[in-house]
PDB file of N, CA and C in Angstrom:
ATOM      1  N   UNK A   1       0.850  -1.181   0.000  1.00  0.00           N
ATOM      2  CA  UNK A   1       0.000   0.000   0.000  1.00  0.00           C
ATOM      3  C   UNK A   1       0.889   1.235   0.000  1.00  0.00           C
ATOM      4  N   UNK A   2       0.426   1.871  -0.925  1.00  0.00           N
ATOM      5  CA  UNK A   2       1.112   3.833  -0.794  1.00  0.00           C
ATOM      6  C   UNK A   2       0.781   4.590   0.285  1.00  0.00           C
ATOM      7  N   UNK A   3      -0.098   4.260   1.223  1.00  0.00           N
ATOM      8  CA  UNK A   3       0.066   5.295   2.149  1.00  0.00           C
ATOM      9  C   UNK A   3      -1.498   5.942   1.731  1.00  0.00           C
ATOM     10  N   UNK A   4      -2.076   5.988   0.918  1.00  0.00           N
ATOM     11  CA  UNK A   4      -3.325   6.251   0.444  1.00  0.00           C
ATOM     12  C   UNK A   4      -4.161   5.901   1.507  1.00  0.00           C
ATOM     13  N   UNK A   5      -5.289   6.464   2.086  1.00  0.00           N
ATOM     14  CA  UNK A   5      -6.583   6.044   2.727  1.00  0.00           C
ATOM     15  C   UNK A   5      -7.766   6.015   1.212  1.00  0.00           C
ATOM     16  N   UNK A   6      -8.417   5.459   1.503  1.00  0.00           N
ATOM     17  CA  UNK A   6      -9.575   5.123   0.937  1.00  0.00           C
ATOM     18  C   UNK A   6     -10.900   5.191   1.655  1.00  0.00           C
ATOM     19  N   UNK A   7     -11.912   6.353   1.116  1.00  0.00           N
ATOM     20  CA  UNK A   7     -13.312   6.356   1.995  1.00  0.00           C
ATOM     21  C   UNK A   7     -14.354   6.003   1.251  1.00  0.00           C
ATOM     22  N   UNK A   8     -15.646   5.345   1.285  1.00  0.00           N
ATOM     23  CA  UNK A   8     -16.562   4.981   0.749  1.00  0.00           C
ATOM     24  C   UNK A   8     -18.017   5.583   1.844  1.00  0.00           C
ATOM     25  N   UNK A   9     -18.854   6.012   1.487  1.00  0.00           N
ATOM     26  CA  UNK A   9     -19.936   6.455   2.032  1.00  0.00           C
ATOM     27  C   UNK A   9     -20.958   5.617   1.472  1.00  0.00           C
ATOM     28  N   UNK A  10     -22.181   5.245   2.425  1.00  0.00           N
ATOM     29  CA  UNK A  10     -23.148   4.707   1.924  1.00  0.00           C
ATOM     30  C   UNK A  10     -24.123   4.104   2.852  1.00  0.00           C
ATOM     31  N   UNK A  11     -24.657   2.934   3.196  1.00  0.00           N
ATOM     32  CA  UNK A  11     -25.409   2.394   4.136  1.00  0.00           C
ATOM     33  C   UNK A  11     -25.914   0.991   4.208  1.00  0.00           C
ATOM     34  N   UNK A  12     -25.680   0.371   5.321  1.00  0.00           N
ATOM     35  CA  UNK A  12     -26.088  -0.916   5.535  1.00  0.00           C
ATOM     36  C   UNK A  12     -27.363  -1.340   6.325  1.00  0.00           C
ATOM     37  N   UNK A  13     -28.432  -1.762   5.281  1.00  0.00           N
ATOM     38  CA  UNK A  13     -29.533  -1.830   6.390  1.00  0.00           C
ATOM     39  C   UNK A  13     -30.278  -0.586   6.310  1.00  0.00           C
ATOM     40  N   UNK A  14     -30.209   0.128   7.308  1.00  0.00           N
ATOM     41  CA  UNK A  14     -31.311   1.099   8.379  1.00  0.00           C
ATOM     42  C   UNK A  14     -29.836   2.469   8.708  1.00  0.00           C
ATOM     43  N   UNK A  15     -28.899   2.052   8.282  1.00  0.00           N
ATOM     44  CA  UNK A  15     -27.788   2.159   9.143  1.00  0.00           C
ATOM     45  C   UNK A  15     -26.844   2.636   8.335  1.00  0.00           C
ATOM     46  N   UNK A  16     -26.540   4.321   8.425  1.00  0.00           N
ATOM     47  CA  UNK A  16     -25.850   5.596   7.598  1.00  0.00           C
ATOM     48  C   UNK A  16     -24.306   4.924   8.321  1.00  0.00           C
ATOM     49  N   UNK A  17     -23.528   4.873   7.215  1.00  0.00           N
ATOM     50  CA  UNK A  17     -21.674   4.574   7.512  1.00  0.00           C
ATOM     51  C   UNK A  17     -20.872   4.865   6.231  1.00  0.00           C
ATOM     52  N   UNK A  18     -19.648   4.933   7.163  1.00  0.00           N
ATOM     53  CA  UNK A  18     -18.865   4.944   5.832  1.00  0.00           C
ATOM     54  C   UNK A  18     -17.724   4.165   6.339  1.00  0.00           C
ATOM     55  N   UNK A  19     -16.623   3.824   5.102  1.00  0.00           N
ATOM     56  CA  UNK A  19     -15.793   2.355   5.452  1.00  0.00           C
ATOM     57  C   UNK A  19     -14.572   3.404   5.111  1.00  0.00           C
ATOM     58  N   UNK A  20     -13.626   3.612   6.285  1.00  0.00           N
ATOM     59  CA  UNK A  20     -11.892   4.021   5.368  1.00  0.00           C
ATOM     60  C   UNK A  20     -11.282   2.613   5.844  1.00  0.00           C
ATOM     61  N   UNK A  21     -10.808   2.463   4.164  1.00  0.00           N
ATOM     62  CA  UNK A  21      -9.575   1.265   4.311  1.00  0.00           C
ATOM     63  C   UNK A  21     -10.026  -0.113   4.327  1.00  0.00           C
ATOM     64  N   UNK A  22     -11.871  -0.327   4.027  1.00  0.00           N
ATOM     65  CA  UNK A  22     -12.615  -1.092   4.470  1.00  0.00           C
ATOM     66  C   UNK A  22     -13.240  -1.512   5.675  1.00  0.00           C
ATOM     67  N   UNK A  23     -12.755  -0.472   6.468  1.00  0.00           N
ATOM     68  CA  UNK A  23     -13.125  -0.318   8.058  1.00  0.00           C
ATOM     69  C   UNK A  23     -14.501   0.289   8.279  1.00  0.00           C
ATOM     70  N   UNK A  24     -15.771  -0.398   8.522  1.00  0.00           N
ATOM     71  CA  UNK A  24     -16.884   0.074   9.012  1.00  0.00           C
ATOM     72  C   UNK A  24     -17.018   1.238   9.624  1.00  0.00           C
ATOM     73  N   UNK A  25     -17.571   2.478   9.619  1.00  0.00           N
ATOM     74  CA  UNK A  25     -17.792   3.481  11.055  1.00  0.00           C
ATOM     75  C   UNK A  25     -19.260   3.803  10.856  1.00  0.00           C
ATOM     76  N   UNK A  26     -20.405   2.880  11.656  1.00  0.00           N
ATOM     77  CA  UNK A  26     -21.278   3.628  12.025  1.00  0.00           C
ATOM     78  C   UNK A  26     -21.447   4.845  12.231  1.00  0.00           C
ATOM     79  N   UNK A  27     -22.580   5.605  11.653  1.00  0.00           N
ATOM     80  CA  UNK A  27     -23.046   7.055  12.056  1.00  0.00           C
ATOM     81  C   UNK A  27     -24.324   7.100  12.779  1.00  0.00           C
ATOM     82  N   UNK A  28     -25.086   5.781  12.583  1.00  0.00           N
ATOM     83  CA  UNK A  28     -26.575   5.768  13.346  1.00  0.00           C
ATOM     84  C   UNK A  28     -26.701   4.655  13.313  1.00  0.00           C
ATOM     85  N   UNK A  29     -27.640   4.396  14.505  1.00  0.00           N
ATOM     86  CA  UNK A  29     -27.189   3.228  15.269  1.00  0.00           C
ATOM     87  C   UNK A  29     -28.676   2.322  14.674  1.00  0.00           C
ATOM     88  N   UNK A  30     -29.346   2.572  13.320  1.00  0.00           N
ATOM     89  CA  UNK A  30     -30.847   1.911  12.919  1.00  0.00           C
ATOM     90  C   UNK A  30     -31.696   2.009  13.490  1.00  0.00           C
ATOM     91  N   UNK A  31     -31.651   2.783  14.627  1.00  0.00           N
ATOM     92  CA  UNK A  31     -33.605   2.882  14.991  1.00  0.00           C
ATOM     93  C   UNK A  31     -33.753   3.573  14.007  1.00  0.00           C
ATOM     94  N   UNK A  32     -33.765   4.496  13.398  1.00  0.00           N
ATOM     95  CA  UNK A  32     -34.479   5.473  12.069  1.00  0.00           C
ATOM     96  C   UNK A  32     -33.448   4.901  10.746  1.00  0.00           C
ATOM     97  N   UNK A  33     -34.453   5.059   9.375  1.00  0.00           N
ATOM     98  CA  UNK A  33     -33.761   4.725   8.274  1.00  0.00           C
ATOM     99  C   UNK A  33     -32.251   6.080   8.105  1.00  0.00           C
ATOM    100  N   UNK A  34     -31.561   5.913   7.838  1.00  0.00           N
ATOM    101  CA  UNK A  34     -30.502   6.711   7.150  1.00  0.00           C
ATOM    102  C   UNK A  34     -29.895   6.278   6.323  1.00  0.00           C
ATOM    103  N   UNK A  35     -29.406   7.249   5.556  1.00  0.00           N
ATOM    104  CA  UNK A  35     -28.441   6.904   4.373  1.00  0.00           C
ATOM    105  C   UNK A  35     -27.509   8.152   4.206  1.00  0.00           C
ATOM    106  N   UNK A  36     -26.268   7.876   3.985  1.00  0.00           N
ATOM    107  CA  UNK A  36     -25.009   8.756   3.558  1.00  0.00           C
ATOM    108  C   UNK A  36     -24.958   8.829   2.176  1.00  0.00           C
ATOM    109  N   UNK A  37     -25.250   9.918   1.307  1.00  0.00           N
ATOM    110  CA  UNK A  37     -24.298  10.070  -0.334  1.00  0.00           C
ATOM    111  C   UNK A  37     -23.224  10.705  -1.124  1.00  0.00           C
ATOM    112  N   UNK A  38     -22.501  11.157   0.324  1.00  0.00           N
ATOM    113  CA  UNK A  38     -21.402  11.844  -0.312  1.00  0.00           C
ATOM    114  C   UNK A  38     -20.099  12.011   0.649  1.00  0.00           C
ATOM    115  N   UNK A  39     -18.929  11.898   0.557  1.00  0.00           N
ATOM    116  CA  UNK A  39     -18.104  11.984   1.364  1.00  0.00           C
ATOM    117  C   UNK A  39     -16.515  12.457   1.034  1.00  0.00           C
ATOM    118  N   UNK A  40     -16.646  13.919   2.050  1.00  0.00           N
ATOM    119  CA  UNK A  40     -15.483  14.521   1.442  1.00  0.00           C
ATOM    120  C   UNK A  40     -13.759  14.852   2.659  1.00  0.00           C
ATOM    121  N   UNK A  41     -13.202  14.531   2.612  1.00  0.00           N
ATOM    122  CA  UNK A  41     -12.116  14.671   3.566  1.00  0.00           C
ATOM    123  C   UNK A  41     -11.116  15.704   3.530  1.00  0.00           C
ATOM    124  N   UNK A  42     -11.316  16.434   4.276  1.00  0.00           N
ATOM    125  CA  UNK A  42      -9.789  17.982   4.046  1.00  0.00           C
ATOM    126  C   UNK A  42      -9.543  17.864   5.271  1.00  0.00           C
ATOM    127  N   UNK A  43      -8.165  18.090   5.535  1.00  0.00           N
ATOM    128  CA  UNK A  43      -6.859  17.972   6.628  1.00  0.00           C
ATOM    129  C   UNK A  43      -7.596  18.014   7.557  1.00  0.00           C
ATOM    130  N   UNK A  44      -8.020  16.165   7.199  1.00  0.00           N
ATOM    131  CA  UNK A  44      -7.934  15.267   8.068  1.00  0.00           C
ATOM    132  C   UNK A  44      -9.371  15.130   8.241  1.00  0.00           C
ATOM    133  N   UNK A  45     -10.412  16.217   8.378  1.00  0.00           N
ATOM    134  CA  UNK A  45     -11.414  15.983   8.752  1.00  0.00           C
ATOM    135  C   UNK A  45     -12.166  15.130   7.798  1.00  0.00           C
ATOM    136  N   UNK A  46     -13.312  14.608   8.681  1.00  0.00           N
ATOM    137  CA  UNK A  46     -14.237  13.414   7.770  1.00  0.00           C
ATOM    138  C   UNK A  46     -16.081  14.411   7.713  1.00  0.00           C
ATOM    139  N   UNK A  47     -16.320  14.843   6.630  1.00  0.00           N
ATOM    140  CA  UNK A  47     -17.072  15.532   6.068  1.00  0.00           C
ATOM    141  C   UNK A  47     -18.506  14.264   5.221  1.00  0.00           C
ATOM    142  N   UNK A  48     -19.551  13.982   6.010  1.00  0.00           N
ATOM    143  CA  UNK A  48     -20.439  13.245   5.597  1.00  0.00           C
ATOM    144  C   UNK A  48     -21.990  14.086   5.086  1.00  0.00           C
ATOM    145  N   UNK A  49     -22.774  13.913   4.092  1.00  0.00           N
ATOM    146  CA  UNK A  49     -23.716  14.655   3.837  1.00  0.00           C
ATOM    147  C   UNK A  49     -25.038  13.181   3.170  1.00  0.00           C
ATOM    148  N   UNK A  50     -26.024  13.531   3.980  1.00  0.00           N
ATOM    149  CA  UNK A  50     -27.144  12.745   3.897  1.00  0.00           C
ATOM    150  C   UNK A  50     -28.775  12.743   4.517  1.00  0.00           C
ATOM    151  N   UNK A  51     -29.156  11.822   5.323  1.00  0.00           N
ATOM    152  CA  UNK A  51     -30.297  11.757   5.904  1.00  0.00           C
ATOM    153  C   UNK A  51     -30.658  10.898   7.039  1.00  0.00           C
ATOM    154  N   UNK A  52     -30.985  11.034   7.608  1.00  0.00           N
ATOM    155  CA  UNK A  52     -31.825  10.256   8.806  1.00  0.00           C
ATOM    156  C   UNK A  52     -33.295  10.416   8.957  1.00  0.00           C
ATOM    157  N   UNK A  53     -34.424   9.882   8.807  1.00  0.00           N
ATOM    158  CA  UNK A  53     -35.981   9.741   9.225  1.00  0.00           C
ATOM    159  C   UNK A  53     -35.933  10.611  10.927  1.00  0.00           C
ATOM    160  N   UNK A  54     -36.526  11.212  11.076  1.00  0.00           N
ATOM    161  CA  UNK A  54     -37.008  10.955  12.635  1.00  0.00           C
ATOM    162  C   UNK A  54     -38.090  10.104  13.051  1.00  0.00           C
ATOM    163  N   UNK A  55     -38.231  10.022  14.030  1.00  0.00           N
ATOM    164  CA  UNK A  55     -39.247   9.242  14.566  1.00  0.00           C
ATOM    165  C   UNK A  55     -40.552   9.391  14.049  1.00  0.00           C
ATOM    166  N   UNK A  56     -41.141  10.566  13.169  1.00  0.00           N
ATOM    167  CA  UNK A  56     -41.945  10.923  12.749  1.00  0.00           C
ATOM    168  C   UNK A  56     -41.972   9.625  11.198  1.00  0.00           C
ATOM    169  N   UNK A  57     -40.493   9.665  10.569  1.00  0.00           N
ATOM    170  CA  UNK A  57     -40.811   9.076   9.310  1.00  0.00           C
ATOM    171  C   UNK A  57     -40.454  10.481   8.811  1.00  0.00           C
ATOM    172  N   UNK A  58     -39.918  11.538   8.906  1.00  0.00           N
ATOM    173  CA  UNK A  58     -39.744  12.300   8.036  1.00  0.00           C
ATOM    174  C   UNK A  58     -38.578  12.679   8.042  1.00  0.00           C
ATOM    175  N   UNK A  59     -37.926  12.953   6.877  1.00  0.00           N
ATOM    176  CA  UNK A  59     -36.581  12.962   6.512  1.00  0.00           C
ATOM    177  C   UNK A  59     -36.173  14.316   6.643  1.00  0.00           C
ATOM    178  N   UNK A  60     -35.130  13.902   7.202  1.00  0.00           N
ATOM    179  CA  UNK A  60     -34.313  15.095   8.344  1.00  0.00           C
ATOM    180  C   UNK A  60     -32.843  15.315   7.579  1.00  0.00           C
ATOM    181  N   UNK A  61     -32.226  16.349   6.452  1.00  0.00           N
ATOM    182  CA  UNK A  61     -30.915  16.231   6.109  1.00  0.00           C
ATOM    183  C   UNK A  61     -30.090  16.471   7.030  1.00  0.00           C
ATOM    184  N   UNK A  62     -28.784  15.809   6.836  1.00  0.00           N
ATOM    185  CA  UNK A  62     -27.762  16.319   8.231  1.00  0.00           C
ATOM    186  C   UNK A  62     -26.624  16.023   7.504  1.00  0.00           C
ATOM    187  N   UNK A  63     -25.780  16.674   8.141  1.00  0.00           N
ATOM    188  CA  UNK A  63     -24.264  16.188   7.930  1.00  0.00           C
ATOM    189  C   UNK A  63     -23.389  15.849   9.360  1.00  0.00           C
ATOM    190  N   UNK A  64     -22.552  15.081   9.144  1.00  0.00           N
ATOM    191  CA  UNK A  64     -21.804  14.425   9.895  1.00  0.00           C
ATOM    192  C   UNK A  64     -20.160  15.223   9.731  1.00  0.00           C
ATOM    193  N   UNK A  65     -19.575  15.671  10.973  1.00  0.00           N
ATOM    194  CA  UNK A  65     -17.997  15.873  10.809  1.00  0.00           C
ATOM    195  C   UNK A  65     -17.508  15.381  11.749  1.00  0.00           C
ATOM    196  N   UNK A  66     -16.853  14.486  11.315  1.00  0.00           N
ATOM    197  CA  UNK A  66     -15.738  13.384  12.091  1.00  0.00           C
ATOM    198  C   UNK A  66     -16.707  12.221  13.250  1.00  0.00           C
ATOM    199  N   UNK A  67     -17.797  12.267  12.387  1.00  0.00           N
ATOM    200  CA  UNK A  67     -19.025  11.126  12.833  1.00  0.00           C
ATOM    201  C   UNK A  67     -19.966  11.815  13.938  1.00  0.00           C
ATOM    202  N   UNK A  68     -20.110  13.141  14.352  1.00  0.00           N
ATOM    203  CA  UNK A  68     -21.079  13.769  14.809  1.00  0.00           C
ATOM    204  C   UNK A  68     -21.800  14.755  13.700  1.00  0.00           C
ATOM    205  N   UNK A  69     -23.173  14.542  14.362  1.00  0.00           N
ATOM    206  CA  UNK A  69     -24.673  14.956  12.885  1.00  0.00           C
ATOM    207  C   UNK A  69     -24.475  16.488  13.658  1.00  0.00           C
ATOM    208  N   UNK A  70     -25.390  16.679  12.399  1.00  0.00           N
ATOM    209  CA  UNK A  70     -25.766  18.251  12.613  1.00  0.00           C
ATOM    210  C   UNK A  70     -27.099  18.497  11.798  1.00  0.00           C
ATOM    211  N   UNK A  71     -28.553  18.592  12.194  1.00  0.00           N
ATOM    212  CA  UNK A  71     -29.253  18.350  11.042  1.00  0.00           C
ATOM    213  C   UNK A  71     -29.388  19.978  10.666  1.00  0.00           C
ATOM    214  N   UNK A  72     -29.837  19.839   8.947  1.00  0.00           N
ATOM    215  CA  UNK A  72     -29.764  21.083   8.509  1.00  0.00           C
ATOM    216  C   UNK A  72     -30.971  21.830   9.299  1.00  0.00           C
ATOM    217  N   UNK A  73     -30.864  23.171   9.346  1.00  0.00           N
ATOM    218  CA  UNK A  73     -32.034  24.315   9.596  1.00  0.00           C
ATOM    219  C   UNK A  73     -32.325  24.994   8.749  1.00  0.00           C
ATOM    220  N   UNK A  74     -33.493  24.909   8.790  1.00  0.00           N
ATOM    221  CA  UNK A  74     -34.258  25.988   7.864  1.00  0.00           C
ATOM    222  C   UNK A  74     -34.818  25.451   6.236  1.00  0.00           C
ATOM    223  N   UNK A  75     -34.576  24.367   6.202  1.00  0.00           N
ATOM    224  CA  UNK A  75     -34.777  23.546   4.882  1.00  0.00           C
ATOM    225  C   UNK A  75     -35.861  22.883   4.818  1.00  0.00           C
ATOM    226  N   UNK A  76     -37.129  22.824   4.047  1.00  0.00           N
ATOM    227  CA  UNK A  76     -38.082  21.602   4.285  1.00  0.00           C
ATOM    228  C   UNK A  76     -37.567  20.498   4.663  1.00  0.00           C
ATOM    229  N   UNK A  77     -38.548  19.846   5.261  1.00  0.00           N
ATOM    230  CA  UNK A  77     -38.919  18.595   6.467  1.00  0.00           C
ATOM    231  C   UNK A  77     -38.376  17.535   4.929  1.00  0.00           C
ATOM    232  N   UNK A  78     -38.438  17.530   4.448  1.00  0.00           N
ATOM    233  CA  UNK A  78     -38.595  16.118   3.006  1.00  0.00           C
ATOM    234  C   UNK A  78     -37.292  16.183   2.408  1.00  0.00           C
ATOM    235  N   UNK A  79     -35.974  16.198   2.765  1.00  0.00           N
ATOM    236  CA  UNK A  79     -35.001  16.518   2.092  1.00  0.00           C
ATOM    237  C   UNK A  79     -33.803  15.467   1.706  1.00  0.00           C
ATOM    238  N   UNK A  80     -33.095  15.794   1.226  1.00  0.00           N
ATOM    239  CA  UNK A  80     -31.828  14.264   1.181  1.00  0.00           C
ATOM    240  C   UNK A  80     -31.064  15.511   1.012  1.00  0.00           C
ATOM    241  N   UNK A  81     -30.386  16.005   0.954  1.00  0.00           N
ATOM    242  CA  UNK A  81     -28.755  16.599   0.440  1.00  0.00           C
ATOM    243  C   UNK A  81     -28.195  15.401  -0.283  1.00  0.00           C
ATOM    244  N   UNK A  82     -26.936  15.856  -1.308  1.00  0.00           N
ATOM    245  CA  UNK A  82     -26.266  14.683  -1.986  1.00  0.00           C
ATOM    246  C   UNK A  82     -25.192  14.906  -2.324  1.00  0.00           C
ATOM    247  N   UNK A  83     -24.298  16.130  -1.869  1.00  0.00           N
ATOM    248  CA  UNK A  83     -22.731  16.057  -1.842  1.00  0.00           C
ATOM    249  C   UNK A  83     -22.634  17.483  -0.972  1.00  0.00           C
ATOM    250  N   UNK A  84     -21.450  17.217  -0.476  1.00  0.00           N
ATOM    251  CA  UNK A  84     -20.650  18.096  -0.102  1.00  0.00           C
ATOM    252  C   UNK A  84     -19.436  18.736  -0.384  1.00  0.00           C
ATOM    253  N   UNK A  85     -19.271  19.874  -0.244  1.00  0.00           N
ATOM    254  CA  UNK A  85     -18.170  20.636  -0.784  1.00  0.00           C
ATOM    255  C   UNK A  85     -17.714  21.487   0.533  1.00  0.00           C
ATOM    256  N   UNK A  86     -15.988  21.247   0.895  1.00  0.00           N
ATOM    257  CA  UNK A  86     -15.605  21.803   2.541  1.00  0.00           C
ATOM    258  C   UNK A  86     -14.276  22.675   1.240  1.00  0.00           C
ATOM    259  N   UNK A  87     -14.002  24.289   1.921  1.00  0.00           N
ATOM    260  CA  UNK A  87     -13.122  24.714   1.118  1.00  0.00           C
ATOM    261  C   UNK A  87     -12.675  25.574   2.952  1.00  0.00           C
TER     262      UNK A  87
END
């Protein structure tokens, strides 16, 4: 190996993750559906953009940095986001 990391975003199940190196990292633990679709990394940080349901069933966008959410504000209740851009 070169020294390269490798990240993949996506979801298993019920259950928003992403794999560096092929290494699993949960972001939600499946009580609510989630899904991750985009994943961007700058010095060092881990930059995730996607969704989680709330308990309601309604889709909540959020992003994740360095595996803690943040859901968006101010955006309709019905949303997915689908990439991120960190400058």
């Amino acid at each position: 190996m070169n020294g390269t990391d490798v990240y993949v975003a996506g979801y298993e199940g019920e259950v928003a993750k992403y794999w560096k190196n092929g290494v699993a990292v949960s972001l939600t633990d499946g009580t609510n559906k989630a899904q991750v679709d985009d994943i961007t990394v700058y010095n060092g940080d881990v930059y995730i953009v996607g969704f989680e349901d709330n308990s309601s069933g309604i889709r909540v966008g959020k992003y994740w940095k360095n595996g803690l959410p943040t859901n968006f504000a101010g955006i309709d209740n019905s949303n997915e986001p689908s990439a991120i851009v960190v400058k």
